[in-house]
Structure formats: structure tokens, C-alpha cells
Protein backbone atom coordinates (compact mmCIF):
# COMPACT_ATOMS: atom_id res chain seq x y z
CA UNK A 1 0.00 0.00 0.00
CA UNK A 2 1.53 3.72 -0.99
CA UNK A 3 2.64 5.53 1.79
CA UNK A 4 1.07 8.70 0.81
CA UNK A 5 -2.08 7.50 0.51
CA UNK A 6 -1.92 5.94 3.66
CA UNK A 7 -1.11 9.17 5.20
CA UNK A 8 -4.32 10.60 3.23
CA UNK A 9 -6.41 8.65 4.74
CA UNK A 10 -5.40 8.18 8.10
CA UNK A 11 -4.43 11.37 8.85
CA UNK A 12 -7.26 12.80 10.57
CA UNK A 13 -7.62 9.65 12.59
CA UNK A 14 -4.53 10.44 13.50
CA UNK A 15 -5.50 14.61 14.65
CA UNK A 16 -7.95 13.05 17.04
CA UNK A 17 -4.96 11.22 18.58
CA UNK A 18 -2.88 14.75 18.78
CA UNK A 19 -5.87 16.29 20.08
CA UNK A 20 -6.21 13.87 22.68
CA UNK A 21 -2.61 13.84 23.92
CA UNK A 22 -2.58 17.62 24.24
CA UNK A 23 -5.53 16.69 26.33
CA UNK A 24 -3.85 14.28 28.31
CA UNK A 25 -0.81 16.55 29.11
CA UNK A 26 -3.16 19.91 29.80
CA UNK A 27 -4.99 18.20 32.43
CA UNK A 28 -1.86 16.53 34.21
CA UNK A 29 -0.13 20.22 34.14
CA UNK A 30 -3.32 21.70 35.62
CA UNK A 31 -3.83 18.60 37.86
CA UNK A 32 -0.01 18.75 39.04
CA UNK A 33 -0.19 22.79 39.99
CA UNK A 34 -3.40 22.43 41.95
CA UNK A 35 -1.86 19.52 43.93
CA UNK A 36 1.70 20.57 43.97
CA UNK A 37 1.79 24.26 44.52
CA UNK A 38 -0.62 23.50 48.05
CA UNK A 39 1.71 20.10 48.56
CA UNK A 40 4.94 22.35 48.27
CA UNK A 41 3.41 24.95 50.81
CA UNK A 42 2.46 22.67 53.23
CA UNK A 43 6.12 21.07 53.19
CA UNK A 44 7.74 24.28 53.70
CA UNK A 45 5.11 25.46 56.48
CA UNK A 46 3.07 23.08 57.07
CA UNK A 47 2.74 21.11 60.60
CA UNK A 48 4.70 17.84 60.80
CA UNK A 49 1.57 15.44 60.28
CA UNK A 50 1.01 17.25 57.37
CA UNK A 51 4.45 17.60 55.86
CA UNK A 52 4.52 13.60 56.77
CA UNK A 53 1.17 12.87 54.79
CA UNK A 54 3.04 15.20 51.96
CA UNK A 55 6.08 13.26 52.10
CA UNK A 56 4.29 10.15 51.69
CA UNK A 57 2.05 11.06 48.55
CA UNK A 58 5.53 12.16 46.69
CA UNK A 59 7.33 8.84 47.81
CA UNK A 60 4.65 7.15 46.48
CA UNK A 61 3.86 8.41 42.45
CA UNK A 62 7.38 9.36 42.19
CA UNK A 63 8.43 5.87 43.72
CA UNK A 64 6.18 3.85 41.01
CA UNK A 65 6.67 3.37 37.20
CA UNK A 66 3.90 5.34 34.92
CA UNK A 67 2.64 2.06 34.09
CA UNK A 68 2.33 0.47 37.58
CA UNK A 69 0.19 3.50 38.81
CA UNK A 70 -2.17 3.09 35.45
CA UNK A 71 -2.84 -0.36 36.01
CA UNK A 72 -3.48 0.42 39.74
CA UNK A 73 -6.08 2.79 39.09
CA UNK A 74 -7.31 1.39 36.47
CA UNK A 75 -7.85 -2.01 37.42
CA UNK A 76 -7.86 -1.11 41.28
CA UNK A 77 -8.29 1.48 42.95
CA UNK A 78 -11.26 3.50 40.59
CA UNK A 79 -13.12 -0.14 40.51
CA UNK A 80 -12.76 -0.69 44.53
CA UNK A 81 -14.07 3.09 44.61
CA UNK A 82 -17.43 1.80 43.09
CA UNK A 83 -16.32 4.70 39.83
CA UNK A 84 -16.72 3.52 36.20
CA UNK A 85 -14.50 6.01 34.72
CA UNK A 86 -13.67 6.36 30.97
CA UNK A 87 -9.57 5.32 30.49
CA UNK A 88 -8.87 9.09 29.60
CA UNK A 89 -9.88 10.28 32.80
CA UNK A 90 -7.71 7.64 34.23
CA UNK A 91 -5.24 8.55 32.14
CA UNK A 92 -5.26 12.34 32.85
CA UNK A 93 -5.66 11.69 36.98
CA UNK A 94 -2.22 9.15 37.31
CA UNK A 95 -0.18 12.00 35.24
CA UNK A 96 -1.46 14.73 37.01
CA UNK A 97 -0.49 12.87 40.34
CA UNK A 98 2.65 11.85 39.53
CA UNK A 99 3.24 15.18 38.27
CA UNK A 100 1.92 16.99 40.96
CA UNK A 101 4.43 14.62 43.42
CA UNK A 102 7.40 16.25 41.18
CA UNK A 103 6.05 19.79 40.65
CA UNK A 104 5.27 19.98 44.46
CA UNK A 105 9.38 20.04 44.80
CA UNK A 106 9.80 22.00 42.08
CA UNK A 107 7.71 24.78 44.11
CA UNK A 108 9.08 23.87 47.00
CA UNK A 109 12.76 24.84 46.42
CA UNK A 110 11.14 27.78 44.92
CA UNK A 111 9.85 29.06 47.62
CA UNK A 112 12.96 27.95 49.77
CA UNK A 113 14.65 30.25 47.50
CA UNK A 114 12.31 33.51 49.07
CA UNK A 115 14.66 35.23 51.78
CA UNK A 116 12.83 34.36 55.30
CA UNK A 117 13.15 38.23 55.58
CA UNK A 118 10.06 38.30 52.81
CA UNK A 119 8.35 36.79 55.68
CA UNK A 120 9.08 38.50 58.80
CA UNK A 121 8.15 42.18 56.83
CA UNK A 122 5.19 40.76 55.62
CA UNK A 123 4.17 39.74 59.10
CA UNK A 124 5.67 43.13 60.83
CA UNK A 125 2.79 45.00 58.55
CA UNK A 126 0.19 42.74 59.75
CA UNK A 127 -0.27 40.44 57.24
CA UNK A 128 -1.34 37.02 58.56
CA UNK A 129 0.72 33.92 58.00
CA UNK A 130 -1.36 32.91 54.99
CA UNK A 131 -1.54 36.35 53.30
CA UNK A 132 1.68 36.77 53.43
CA UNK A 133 2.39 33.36 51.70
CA UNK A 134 -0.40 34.42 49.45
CA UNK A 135 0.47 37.84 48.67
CA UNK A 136 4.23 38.11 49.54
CA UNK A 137 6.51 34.83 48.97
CA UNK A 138 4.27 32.25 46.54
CA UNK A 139 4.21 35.83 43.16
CA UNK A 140 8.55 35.37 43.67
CA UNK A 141 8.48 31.81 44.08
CA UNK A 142 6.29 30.86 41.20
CA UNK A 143 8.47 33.52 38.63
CA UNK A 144 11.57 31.04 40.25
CA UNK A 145 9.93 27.65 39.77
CA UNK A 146 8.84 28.37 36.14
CA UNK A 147 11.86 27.12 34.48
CA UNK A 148 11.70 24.32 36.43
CA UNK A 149 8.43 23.83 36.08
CA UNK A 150 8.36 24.43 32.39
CA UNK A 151 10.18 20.96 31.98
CA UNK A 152 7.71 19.06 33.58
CA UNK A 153 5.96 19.77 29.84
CA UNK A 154 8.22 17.42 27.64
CA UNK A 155 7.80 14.62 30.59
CA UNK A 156 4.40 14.54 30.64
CA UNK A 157 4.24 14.60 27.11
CA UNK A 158 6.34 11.85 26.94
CA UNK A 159 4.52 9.38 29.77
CA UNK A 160 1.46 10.24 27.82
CA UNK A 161 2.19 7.62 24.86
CA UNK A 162 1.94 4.93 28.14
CA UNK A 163 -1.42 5.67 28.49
CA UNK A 164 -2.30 3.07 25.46
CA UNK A 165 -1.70 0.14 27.64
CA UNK A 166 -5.21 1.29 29.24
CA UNK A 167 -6.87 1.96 25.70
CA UNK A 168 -6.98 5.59 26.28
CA UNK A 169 -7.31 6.93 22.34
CA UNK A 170 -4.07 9.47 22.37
CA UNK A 171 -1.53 9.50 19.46
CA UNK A 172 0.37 6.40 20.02
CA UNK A 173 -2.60 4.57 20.02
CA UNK A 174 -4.04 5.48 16.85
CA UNK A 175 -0.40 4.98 15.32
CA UNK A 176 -0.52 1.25 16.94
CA UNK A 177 -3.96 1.04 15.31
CA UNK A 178 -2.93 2.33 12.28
CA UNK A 179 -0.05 0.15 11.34
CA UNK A 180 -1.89 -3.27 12.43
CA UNK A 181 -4.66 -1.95 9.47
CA UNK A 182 -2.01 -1.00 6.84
CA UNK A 183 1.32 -3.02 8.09
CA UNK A 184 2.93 -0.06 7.34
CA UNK A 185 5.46 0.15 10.55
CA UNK A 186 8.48 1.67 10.28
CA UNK A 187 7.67 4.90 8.14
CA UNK A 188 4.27 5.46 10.10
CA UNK A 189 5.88 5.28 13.49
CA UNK A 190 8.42 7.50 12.42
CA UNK A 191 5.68 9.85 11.39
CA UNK A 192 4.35 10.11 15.23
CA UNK A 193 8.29 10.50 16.69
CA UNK A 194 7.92 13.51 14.22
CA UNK A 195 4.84 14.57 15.81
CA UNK A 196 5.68 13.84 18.96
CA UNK A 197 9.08 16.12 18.07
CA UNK A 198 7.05 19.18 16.91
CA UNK A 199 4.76 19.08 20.05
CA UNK A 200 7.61 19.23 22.20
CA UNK A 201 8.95 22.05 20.44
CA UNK A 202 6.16 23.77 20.08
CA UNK A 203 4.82 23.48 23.77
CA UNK A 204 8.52 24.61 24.92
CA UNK A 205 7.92 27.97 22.92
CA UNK A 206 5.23 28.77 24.62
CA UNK A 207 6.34 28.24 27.69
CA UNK A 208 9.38 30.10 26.95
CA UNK A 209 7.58 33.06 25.85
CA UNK A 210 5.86 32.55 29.48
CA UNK A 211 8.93 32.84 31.15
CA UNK A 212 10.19 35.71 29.10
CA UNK A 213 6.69 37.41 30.08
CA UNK A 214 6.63 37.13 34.10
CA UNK A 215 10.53 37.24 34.51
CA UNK A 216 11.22 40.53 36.32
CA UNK A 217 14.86 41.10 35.38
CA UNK A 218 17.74 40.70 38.14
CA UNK A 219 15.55 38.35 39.97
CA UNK A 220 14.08 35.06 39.63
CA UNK A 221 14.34 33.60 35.40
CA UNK A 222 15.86 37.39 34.46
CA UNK A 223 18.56 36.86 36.86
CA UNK A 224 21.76 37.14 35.33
């Protein structure tokens, strides 16, 4: 079968697979910052029971294999909940976890990096503990942790193609699919690295053009 006409008509199929792997990695980046920006305040001031629970949530998704934690929520831990959840939403939850376990670190050195003295002015003015977190240390920290968190992008990204091993429909999936219809491997497979290739350089500009946006020059990303 010619190549090109495979490409023809496949190639939308194979859209809805980029489509749903931008999906995938959205919802794990917007998963990981709700989890991990709270996770990486409550290590830094957080009581000890709570910097303990912290400590074991990271251990945990960052202690596992991708796969492992699919296959555990997929097979376990969403069935034993009673939850009949489609394999995208599975999909989307384990990344933004495990993603959340490393961006929670990522913050957390962040805001490490914010000079205690941030702290003890923000209190002298009578700011409360959490405003001054709110309002004083997290608007440095997060311009510091971008960088960082910026490469948490091309990992997720990455992890995503995993997600076929639960039949969620992203872009390795439809490749798979594609090349047991056509046994066309080798050229079609090299078409998704491609793919894969251009997302990754395309998410990356964006997120540089981020950085270059917040940065506040002489601190944080503008720091020379």
C-alpha cells in the first residue's frame, strides 16, 4: 500500500490522537499545579503530620513506574471506589499525580529560595501567616519555579504515549492502530516521533515566551 495515501487517509484519525494527547498533558499540568503548589506549601510550612502525609504522597507516584500507577487505578483502585471512569480520565488523573508529586518540589525549592526576611516584613505590617504566603513569597516563588516547572511539559508529554496500555485513544494509540490496518510500521511510526518532536517544540515555545513574560529582570528567570 503507498505511503502517501496511507497518510491521506489516516491522517485525521490520526489529529484526534494529537488532540487527545494535548488533552492528556493539559490536564496533568493543571492537575499537578493544583496539587503541587498546596503540597509544596504545606512542606515548607506546614505542621509535621502534614508535611509527613506530603512526604508520603511524593514517595509514592514518584516511587512507582507510569505504568504500575495506570494499572493500579485502572484495574484497582477506581473499581474498589465503586467509579466507572472512561480510560482518559484515568489517564489524565495518574499523570497529574505523579506530576503533581514532582512539581510539588519544584515549588518547593522555589519558595525555599524567598529570603525568610520576605516573611518577617510581611508579618511586621500585619499580614497574617497565609496572606503573606499568598500575597508576599508564593508571586517570587512561582516567577523562580517556572523554568523548572516548564520541563515538567516534555515529561508529561512523553509518559502520555503509556497511556495506550489502558486503551486511552491518544496518538500512540491510533499509530498502533494504524499500522496493524495498513502493516505499514516503520515509516508510520516515524511519522508520530515527528509529531511527537514538533509538540515538544512547540509546547517549549510557549512556555518560553511565558517565562520571558513574568521574569522581572535581576531576579528570579531574568537573573543574570
Amino acid at each position: 500500500m503507498d505511503f502517501s495515501a496511507v497518510i491521506t487517509e489516516w491522517f485525521p484519525y490520526l489529529i484526534g490522537g494529537i488532540f487527545a494527547t494535548l488533552g492528556l498533558v493539559g490536564s496533568a499540568l493543571l492537575l499537578g499545579v493544583l496539587f503541587g503548589l498546596p503540597m509544596a506549601v504545606a512542606q515548607v510550612y506546614g505542621k509535621r503530620p502534614i508535611r509527613f502525609l506530603v512526604g508520603i504522597f511524593v514517595w509514592f507516584f514518584r516511587g512507582l513506574p507510569v505504568l504500575v500507577l495506570l494499572f493500579l487505578f485502572y484495574f484497582g483502585i477506581f473499581p474498589g471506589l465503586g467509579m466507572d471512569v472512561p480510560a482518559f480520565f484515568v489517564g489524565a488523573t495518574v499523570l497529574g499525580l505523579r506530576g503533581a508529586a514532582y512539581q510539588s518540589q519544584i515549588f518547593r525549592g522555589a519558595i525555599q529560595s524567598v529570603s525568610e526576611g520576605q516573611m518577617i516584613a510581611a508579618r511586621s505590617v500585619g499580614m497574617t501567616k497565609l496572606q503573606s504566603i499568598q500575597n508576599v513569597i508564593l508571586p517570587q516563588a512561582v516567577r523562580v519555579a517556572l523554568p523548572g516547572w516548564s520541563n515538567e511539559y516534555p515529561n508529561i508529554l512523553t509518559d502520555s504515549s503509556i497511556c495506550y496500555a489502558i486503551g486511552v485513544m491518544e496518538l500512540m494509540t491510533r499509530t498502533s492502530q494504524i499500522v496493524s490496518q495498513t502493516y505499514i510500521t516503520m515509516p508510520i511510526y516515524l511519522l508520530c516521533a515527528g509529531i511527537f518532536i514538533l509538540l515538544n517544540y512547540a509546547g517549549m515555545r510557549v512556555l518560553h515566551q511565558i517565562e520571558k513574560k513574568i521574569e522581572i529582570p535581576g531576579f528570579g528567570t531574568g537573573a543574570a
